[in-house]
C-alpha atoms as a PDB file:
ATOM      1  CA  UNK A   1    -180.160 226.478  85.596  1.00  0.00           C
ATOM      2  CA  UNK A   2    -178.892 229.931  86.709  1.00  0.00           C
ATOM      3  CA  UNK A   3    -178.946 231.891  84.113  1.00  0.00           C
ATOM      4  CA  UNK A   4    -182.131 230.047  83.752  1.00  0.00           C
ATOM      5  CA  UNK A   5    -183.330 231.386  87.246  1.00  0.00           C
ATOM      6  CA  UNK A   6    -182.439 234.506  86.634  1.00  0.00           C
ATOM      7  CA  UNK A   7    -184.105 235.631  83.548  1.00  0.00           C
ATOM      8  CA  UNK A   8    -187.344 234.517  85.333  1.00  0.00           C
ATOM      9  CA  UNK A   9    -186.095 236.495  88.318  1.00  0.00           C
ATOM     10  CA  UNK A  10    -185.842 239.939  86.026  1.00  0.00           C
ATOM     11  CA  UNK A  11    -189.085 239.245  84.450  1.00  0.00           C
ATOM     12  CA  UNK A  12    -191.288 239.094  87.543  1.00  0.00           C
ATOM     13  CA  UNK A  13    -189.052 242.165  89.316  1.00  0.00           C
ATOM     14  CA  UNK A  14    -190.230 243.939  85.799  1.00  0.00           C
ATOM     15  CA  UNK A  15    -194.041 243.470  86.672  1.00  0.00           C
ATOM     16  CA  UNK A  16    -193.850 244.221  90.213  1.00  0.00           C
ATOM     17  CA  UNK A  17    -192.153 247.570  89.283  1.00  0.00           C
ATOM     18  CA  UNK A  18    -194.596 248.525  86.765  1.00  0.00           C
ATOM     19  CA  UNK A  19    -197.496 247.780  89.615  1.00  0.00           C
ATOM     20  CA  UNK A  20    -195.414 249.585  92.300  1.00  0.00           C
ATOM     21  CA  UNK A  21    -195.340 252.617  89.882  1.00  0.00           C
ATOM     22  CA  UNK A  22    -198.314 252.437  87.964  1.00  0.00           C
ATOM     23  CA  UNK A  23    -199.997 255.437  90.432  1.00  0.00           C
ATOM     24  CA  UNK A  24    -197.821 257.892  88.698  1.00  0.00           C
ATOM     25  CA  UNK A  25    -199.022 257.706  85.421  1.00  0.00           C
ATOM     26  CA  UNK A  26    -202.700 257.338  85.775  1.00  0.00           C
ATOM     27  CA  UNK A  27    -203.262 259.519  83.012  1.00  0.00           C
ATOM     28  CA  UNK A  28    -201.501 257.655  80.642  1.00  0.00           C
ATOM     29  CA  UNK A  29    -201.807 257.522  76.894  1.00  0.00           C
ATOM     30  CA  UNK A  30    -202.587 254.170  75.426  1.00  0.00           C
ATOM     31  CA  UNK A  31    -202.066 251.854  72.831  1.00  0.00           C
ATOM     32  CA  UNK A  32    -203.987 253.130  70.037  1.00  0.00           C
ATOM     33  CA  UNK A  33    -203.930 251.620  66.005  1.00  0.00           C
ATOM     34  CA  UNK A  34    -200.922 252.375  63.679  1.00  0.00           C
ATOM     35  CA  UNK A  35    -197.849 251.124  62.372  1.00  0.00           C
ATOM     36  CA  UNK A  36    -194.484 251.807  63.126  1.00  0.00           C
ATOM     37  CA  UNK A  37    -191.028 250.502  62.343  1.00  0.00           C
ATOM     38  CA  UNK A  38    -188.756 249.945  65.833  1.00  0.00           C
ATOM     39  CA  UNK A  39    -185.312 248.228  66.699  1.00  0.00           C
ATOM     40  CA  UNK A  40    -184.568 244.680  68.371  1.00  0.00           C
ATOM     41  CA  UNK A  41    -181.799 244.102  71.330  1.00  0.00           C
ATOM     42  CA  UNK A  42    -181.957 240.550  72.968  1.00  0.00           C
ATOM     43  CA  UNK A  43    -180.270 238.182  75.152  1.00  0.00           C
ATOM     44  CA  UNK A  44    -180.037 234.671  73.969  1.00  0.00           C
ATOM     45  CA  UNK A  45    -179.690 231.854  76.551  1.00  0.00           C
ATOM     46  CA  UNK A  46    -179.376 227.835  75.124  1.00  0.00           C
ATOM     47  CA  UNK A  47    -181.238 225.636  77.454  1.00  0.00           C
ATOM     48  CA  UNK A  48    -180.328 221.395  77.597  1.00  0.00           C
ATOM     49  CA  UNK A  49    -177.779 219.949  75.742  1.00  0.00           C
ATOM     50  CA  UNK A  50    -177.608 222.890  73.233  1.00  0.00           C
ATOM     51  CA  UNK A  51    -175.978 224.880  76.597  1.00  0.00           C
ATOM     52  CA  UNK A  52    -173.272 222.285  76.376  1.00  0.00           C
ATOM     53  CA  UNK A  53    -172.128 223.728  73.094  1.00  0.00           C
ATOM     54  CA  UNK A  54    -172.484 227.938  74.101  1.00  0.00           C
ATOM     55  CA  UNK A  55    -173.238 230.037  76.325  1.00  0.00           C
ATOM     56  CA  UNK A  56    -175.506 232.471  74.178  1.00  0.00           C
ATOM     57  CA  UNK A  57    -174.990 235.842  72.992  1.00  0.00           C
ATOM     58  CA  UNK A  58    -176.850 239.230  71.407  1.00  0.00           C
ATOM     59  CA  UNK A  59    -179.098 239.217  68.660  1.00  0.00           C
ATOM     60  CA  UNK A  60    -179.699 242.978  67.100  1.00  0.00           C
ATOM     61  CA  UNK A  61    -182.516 243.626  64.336  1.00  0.00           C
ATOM     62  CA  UNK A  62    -185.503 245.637  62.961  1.00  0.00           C
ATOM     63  CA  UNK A  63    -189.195 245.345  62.878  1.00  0.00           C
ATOM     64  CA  UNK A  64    -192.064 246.501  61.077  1.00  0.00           C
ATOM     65  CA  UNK A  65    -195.437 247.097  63.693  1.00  0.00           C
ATOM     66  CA  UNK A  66    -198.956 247.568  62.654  1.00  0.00           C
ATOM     67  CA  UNK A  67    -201.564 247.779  65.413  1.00  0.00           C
ATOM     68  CA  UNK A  68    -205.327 246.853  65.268  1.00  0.00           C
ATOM     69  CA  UNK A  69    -207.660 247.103  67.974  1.00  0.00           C
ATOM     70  CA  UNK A  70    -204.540 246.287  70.758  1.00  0.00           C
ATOM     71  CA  UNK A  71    -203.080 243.757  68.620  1.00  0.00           C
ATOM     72  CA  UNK A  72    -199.871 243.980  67.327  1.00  0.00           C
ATOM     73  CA  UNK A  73    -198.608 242.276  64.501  1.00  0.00           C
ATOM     74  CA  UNK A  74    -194.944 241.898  63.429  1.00  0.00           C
ATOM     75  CA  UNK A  75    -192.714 241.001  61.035  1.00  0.00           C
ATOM     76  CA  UNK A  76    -189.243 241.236  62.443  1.00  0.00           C
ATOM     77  CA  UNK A  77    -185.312 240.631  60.893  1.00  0.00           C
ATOM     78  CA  UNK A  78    -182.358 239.943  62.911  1.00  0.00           C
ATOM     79  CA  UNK A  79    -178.785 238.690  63.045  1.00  0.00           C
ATOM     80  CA  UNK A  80    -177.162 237.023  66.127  1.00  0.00           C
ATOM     81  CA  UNK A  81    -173.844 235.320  66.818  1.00  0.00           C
ATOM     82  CA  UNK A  82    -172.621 233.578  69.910  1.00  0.00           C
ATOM     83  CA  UNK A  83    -169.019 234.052  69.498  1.00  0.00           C
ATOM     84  CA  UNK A  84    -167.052 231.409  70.983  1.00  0.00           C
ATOM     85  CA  UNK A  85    -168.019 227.599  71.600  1.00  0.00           C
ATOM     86  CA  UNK A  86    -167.273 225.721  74.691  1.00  0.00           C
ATOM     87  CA  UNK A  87    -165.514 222.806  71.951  1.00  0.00           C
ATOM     88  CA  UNK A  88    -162.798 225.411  72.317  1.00  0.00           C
ATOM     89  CA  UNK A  89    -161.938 224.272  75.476  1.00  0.00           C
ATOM     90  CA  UNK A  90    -163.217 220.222  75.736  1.00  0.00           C
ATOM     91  CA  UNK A  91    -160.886 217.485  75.194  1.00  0.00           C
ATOM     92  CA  UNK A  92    -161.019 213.822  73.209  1.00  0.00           C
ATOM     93  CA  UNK A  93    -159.417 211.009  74.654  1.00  0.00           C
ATOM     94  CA  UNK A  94    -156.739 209.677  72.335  1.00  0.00           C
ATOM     95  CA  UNK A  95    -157.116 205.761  72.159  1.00  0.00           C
ATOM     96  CA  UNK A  96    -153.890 205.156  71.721  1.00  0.00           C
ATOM     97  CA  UNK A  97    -152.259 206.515  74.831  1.00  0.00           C
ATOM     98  CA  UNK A  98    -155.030 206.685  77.149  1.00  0.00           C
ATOM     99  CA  UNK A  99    -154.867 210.621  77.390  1.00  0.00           C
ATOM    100  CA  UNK A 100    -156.643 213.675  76.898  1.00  0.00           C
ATOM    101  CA  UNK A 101    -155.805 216.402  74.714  1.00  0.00           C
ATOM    102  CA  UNK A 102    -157.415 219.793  73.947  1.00  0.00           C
ATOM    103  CA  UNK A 103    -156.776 221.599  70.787  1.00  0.00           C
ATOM    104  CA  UNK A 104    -155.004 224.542  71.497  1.00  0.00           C
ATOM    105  CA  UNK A 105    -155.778 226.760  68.412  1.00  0.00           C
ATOM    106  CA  UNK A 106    -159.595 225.623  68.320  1.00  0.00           C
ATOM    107  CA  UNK A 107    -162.423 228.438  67.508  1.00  0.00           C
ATOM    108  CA  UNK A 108    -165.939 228.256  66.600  1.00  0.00           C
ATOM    109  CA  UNK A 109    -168.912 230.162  66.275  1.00  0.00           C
ATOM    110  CA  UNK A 110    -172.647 229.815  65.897  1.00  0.00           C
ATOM    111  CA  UNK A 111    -174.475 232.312  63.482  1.00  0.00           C
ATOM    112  CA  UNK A 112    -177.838 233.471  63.176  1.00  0.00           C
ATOM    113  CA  UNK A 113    -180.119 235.526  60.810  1.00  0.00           C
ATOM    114  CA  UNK A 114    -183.872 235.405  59.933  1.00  0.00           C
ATOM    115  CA  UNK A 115    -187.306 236.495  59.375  1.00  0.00           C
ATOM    116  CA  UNK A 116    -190.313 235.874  61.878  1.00  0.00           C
ATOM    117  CA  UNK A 117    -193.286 237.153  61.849  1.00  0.00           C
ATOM    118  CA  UNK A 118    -195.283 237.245  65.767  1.00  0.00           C
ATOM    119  CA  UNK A 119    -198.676 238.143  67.334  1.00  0.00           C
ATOM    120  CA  UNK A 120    -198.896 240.035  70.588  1.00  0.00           C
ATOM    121  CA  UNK A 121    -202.289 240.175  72.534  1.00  0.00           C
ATOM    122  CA  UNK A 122    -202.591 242.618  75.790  1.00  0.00           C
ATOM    123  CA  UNK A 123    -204.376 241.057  78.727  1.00  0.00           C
ATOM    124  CA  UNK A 124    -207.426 242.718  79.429  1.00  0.00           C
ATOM    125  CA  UNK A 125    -205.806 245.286  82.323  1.00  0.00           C
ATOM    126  CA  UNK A 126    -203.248 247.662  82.272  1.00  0.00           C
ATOM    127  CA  UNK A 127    -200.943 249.715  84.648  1.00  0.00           C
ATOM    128  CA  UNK A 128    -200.912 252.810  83.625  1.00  0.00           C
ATOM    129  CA  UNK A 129    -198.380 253.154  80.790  1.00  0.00           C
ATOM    130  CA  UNK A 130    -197.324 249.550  81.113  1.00  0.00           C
ATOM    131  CA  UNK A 131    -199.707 247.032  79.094  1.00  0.00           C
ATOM    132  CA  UNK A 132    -198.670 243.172  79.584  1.00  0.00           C
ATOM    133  CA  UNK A 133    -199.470 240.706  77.000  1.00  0.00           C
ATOM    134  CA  UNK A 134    -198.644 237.449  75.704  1.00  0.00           C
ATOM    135  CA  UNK A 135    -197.197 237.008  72.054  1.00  0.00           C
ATOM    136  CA  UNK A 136    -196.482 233.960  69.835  1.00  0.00           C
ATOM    137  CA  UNK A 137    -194.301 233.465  66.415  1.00  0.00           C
ATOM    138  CA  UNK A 138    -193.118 231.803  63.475  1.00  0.00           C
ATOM    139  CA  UNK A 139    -190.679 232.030  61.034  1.00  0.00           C
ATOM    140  CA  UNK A 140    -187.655 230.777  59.476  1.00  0.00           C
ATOM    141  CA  UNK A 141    -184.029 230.761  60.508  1.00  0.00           C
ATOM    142  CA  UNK A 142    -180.702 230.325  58.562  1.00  0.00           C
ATOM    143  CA  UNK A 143    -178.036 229.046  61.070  1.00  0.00           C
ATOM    144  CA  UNK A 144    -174.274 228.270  60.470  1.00  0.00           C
ATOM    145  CA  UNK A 145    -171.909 226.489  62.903  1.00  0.00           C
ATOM    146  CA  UNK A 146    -168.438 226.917  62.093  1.00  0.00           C
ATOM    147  CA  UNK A 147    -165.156 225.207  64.077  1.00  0.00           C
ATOM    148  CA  UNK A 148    -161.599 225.749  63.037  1.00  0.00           C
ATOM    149  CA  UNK A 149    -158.692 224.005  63.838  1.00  0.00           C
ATOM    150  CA  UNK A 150    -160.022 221.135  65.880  1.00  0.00           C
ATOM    151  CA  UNK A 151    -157.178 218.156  66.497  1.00  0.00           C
ATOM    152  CA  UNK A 152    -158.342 215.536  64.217  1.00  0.00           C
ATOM    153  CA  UNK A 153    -159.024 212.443  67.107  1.00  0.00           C
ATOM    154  CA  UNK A 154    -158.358 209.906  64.346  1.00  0.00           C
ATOM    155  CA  UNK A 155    -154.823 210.002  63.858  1.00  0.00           C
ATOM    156  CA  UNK A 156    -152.895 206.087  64.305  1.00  0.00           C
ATOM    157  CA  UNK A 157    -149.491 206.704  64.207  1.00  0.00           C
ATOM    158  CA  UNK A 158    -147.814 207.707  67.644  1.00  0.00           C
ATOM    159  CA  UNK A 159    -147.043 210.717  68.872  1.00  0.00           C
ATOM    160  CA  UNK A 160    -150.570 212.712  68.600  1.00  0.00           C
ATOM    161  CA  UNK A 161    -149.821 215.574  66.376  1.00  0.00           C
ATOM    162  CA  UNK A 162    -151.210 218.671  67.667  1.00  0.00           C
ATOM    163  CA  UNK A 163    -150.589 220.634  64.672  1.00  0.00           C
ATOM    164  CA  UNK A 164    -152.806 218.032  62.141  1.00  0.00           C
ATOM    165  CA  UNK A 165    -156.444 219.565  61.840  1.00  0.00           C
ATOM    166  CA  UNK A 166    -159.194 219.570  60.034  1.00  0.00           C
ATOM    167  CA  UNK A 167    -160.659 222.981  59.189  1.00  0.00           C
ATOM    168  CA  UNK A 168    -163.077 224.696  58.986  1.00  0.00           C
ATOM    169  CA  UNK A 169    -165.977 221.697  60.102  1.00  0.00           C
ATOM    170  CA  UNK A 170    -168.951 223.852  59.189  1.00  0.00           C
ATOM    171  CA  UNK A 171    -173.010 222.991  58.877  1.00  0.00           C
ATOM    172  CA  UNK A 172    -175.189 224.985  57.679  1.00  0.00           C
ATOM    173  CA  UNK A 173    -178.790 224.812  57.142  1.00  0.00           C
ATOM    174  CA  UNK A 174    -182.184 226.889  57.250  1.00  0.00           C
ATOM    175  CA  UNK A 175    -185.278 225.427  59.388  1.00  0.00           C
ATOM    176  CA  UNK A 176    -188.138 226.867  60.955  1.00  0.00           C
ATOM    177  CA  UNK A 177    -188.439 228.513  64.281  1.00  0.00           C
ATOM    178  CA  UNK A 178    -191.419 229.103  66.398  1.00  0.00           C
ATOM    179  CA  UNK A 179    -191.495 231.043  69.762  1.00  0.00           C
ATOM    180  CA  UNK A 180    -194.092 232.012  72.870  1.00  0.00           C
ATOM    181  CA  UNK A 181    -193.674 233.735  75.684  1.00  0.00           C
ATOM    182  CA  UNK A 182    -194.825 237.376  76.809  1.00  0.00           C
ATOM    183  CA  UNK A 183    -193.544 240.988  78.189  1.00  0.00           C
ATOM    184  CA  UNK A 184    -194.816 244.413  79.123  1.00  0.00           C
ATOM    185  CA  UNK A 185    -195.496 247.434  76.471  1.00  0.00           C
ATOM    186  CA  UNK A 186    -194.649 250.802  77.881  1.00  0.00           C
ATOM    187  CA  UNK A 187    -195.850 253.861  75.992  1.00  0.00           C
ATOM    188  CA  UNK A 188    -193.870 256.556  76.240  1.00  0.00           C
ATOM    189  CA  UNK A 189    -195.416 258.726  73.979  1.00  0.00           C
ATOM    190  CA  UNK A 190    -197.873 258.588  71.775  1.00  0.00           C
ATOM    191  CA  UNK A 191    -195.751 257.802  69.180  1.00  0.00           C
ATOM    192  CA  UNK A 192    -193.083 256.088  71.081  1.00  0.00           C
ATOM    193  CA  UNK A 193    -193.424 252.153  72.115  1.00  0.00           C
ATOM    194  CA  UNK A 194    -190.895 250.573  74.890  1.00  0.00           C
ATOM    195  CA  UNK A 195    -191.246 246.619  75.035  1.00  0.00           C
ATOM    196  CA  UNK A 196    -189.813 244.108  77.224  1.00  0.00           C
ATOM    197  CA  UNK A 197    -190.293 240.425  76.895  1.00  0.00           C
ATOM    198  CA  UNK A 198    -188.789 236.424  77.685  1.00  0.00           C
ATOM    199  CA  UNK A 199    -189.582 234.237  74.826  1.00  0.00           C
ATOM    200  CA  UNK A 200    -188.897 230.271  74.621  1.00  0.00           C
ATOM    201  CA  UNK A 201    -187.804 229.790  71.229  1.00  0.00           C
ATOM    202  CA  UNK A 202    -187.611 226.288  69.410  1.00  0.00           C
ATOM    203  CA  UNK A 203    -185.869 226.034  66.306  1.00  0.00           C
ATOM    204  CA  UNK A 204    -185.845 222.803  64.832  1.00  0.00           C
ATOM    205  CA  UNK A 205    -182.744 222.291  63.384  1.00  0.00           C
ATOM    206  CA  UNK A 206    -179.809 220.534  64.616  1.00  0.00           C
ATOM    207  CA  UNK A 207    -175.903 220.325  65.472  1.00  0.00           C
ATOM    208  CA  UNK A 208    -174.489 216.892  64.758  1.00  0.00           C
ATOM    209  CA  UNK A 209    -173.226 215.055  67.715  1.00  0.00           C
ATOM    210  CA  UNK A 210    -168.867 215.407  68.112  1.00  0.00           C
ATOM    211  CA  UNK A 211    -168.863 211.589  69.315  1.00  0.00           C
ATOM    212  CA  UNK A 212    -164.945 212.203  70.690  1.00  0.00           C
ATOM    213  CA  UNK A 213    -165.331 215.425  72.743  1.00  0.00           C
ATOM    214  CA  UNK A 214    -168.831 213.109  74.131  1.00  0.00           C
ATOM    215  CA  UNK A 215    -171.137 215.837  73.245  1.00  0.00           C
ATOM    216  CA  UNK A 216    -174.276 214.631  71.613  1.00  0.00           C
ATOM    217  CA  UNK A 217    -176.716 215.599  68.962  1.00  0.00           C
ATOM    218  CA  UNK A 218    -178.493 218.761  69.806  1.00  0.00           C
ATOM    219  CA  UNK A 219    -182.153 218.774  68.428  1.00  0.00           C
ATOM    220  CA  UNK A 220    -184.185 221.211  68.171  1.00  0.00           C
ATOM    221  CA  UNK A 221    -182.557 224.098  69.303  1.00  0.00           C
ATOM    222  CA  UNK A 222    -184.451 225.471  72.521  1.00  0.00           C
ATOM    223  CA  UNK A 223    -183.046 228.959  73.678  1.00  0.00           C
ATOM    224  CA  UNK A 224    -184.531 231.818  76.033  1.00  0.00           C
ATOM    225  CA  UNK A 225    -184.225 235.033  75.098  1.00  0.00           C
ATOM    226  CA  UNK A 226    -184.532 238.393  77.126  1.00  0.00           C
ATOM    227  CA  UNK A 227    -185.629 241.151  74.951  1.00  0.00           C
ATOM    228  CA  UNK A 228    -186.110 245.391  74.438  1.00  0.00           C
ATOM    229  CA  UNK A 229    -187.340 246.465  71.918  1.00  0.00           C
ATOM    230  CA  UNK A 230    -188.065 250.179  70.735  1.00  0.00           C
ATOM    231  CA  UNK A 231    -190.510 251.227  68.348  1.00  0.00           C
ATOM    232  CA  UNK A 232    -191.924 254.472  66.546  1.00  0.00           C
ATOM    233  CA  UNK A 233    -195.205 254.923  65.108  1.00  0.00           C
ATOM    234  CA  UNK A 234    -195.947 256.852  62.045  1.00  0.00           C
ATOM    235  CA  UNK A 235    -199.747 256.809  61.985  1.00  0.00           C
ATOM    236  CA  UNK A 236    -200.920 257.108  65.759  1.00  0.00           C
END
């Protein structure tokens, strides 16, 4: 719920910055038709149950713009991993002895990469250089989970053996993914495109539940995400 909080928080200090300064650049070029190609950096955040497995990470990528009449279309690629699971450090409760044991060499990661293709609509004012809109998106995702050297919970004979694994646990699996949300475009140049947006993304895949670390089935996949993005046009 913090780090929920707190993206919110940065998105509405955004706005109210770009009104506070908006004065200065009354002059200001703006958004005009062309296409452009431009570079993705974004923070992702899980949200429910899906935040009981990590805490997020980067995703990095490239996009291909075209504008028409202040609508931007896009086609974008990425690749994100969240590097380190929070199964690392959860514990099963052995039936045998009544006890709970972590497994001390345990590592996983979540992977993503995919294509998605989104619409972004200005609202119908503008401060200056700075040009909100709203945006929506589809595409399709590959994701793999991976977890190494997990205790195996099912061992019967007394003492637990720390050292007996199984490795790696992996699913993988490719679903679709649709997003909404919305940001501010600020034009540097003429040729040069700053945007800043939150998106709720839903991808519906899954994670299988790990019944002995009591961590359930996570389905779909809801994240936030906190984006810049930078893009040149060729044609403007």
């Amino acid at each position: 719920m913090y780090r929920l909080n707190l993206a919110r928080s940065f998105f509405i200090i955004t706005i109210l910055v770009g009104i506070l300064i908006s004065p200065v650049f009354s002059q200001a070029p703006s958004l005009s038709d062309g296409w452009g190609l431009g570079v993705i950096t974004r923070a992702y955040v899980p949200l429910y149950n899906f935040y009981d497995r990590f805490d997020g990470g980067p995703q990095f990528g490239l996009k291909w713009s075209y504008t028409k009449n202040t609508i931007t279309y896009e086609i974008q690629y990425f690749y994100s991993k969240f590097p380190s699971g929070k199964i690392e450090e959860s514990t099963f409760q052995w039936v045998y002895d009544g006890k709970n044991y972590q497994s001390p060499e345990a590592s996983s990661e979540l992977i993503f990469s995919g294509v998605v293709g989104n619409l972004q609509r200005p609202f119908k004012f503008n401060w200056g250089r700075f040009f909100p809109y709203w945006g929506i998106g589809a595409g399709f995702i590959h994701y793999k989970h991976t977890i190494e050297n997990l205790v195996f919970p099912g061992q019967s004979i007394p003492p637990l053996d720390l050292n007996f694994t199984y490795s790696p646990d992996q699913e993988s699996r490719t679903a679709l993914s649709i997003n909404f949300g919305g940001g501010i475009n600020y034009t540097i140049s003429s040729k040069l495109n700053l945007s800043l947006d939150l998106k709720y993304h839903v991808l519906f895949g899954y994670l299988r539940p790990m019944e002995s670390w009591l961590l359930e089935k996570v389905s779909p996949l809801q994240l936030f995400a906190v984006g810049l993005d930078f893009t040149y046009y060729f044609t403007k």
